[in-house]
N, C-alpha and C. Protein backbone atom coordinates (compact mmCIF):
# COMPACT_ATOMS: atom_id res chain seq x y z
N UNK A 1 80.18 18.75 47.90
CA UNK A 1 80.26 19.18 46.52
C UNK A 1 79.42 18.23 45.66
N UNK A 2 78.57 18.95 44.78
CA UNK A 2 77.93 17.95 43.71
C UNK A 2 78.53 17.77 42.57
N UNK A 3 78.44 16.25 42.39
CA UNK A 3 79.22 15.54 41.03
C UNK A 3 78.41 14.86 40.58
N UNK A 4 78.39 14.63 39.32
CA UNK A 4 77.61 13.91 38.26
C UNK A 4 78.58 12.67 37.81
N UNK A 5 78.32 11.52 37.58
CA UNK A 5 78.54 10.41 36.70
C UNK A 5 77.82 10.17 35.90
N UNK A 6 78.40 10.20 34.61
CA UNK A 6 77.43 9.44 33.67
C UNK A 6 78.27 9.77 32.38
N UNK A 7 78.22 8.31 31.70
CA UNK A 7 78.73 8.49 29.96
C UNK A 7 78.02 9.19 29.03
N UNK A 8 79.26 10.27 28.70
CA UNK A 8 78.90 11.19 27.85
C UNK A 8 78.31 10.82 26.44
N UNK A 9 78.71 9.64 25.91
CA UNK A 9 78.50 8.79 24.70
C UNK A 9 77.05 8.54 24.47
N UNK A 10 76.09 7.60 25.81
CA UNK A 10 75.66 7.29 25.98
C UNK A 10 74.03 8.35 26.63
N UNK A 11 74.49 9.70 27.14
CA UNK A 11 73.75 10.36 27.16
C UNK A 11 73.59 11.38 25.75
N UNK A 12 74.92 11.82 24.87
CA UNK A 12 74.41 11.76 23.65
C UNK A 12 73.86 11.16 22.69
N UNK A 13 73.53 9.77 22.98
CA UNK A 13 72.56 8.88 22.04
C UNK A 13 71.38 9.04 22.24
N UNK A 14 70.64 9.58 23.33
CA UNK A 14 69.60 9.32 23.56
C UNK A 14 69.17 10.47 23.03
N UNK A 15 67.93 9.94 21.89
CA UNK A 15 67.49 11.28 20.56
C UNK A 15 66.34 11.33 21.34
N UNK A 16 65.82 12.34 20.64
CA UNK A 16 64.23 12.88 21.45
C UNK A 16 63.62 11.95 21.61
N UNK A 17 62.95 10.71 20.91
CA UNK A 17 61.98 9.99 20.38
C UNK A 17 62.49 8.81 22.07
N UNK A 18 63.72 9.17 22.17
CA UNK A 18 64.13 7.85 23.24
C UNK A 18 63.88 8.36 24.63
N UNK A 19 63.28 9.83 24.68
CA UNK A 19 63.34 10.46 25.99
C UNK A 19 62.80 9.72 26.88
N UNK A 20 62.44 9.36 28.21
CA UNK A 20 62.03 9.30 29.44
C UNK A 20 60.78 9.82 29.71
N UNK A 21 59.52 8.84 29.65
CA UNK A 21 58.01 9.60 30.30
C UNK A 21 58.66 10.61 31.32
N UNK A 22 59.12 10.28 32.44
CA UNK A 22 59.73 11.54 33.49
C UNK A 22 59.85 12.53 32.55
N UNK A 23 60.79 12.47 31.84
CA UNK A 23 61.74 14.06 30.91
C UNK A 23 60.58 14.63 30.32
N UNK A 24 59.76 14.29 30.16
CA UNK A 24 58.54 14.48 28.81
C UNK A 24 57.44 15.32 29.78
N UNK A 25 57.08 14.30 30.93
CA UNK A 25 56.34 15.19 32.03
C UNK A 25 56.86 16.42 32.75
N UNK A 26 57.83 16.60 32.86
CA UNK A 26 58.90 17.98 33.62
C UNK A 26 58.94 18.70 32.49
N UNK A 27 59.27 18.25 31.16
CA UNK A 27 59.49 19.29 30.26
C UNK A 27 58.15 19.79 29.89
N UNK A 28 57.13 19.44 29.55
CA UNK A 28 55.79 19.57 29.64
C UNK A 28 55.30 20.53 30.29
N UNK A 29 55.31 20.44 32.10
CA UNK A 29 55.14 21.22 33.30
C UNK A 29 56.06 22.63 33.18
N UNK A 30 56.98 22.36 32.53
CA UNK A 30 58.10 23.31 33.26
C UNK A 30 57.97 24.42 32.16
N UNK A 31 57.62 24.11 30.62
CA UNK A 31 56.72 24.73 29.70
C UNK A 31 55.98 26.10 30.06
N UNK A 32 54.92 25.63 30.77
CA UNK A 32 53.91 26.84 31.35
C UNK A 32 54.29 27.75 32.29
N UNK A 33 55.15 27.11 33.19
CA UNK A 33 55.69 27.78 34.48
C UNK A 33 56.90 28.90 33.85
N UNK A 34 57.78 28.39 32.76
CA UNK A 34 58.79 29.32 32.35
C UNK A 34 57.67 30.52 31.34
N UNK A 35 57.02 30.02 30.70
CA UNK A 35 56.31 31.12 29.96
C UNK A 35 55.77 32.28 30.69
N UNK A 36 55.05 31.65 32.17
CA UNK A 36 54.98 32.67 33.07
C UNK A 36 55.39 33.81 33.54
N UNK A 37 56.67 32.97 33.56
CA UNK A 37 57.72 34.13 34.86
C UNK A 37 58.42 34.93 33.52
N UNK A 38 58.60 34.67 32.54
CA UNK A 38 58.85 35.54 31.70
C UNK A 38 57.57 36.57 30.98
N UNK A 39 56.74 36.17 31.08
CA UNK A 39 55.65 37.25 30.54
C UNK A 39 55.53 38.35 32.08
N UNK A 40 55.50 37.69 33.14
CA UNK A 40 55.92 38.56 34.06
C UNK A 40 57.30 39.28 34.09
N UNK A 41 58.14 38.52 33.73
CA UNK A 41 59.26 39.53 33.59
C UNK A 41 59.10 40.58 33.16
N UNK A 42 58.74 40.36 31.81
CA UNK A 42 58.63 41.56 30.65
C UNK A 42 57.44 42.65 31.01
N UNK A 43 56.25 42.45 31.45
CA UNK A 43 55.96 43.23 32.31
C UNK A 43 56.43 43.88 32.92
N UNK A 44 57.03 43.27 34.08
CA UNK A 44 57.68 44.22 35.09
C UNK A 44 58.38 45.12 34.66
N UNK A 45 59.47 44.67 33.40
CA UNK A 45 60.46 45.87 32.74
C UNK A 45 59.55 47.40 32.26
N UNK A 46 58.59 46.51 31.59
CA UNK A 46 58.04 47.74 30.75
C UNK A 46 57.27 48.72 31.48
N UNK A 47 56.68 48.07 32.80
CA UNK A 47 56.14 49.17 33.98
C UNK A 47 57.14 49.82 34.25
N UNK A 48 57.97 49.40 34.45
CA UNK A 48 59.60 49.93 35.25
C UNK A 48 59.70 51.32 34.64
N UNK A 49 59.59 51.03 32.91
CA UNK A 49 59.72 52.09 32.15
C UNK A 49 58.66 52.81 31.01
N UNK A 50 57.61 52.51 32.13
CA UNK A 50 56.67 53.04 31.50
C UNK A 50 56.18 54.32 31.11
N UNK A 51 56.51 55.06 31.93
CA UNK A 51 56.63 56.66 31.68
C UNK A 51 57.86 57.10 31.12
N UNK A 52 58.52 56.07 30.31
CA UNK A 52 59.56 56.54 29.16
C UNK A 52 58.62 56.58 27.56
N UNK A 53 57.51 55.76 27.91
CA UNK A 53 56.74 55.57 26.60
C UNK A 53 56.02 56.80 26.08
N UNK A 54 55.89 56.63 25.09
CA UNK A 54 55.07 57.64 24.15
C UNK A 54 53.96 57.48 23.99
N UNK A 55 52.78 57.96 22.95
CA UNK A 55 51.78 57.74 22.87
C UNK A 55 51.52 56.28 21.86
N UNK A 56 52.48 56.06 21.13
CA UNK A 56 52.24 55.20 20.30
C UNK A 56 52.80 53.75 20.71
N UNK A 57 53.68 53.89 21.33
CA UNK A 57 54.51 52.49 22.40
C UNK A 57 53.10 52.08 23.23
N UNK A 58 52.67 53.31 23.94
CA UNK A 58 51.46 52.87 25.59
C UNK A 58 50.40 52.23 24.42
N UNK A 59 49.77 52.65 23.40
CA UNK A 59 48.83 52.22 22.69
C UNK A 59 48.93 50.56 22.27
N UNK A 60 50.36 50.25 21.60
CA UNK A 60 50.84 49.24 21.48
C UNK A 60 50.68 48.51 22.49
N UNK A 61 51.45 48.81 24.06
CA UNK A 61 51.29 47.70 24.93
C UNK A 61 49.95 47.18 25.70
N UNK A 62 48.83 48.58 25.71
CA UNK A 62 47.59 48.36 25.90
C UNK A 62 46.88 47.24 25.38
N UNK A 63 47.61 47.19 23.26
CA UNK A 63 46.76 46.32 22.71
C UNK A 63 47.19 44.76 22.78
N UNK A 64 48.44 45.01 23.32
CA UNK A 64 49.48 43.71 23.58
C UNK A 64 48.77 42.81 24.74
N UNK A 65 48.60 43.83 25.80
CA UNK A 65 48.15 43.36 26.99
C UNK A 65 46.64 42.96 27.39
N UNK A 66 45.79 43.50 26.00
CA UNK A 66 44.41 42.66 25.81
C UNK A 66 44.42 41.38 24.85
N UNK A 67 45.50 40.74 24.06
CA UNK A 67 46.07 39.45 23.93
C UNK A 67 46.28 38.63 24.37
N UNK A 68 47.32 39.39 25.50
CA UNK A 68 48.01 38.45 26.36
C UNK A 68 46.91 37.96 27.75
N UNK A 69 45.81 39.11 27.83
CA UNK A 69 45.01 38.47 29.01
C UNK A 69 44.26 37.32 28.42
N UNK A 70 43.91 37.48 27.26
CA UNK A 70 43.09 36.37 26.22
C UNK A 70 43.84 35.43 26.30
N UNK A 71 44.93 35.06 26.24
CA UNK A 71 45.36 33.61 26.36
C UNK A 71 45.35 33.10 27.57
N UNK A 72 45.36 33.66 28.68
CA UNK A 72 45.09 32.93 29.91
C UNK A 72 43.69 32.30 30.24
């Protein structure tokens, strides 16, 4: 079983400015990788239900999806 130790006091003191190079580099990394899998998510949904769309939704996500290739 996994258990954690550590003072609760003492991990609430620590304000952003006091973070950990580590915390700063993972949070950093982990940034791009979550933006990912969620722009893929949302993809996937909207293919899922893509032939629920109309003419004015497909137009929308067409113009969504020449944005979203631009930022990569």
């Amino acid at each position: 079983m996994l258990t954690t130790d550590h003072d609760a006091a003492e991990a609430n003191d620590m304000a952003a400015d006091h973070r950990s190079l580590l915390d700063e580099i993972v949070r950093d990394g982990a940034r791009p990788m979550l933006t990912a899998v969620l722009q893929a998510e949302v993809a996937a949904y909207a293919a899922r239900f893509a032939d629920q769309l109309d003419e004015t939704a497909t137009a929308w996500w067409r113009a969504t999806a020449i944005t979203r290739s631009a930022r990569c």
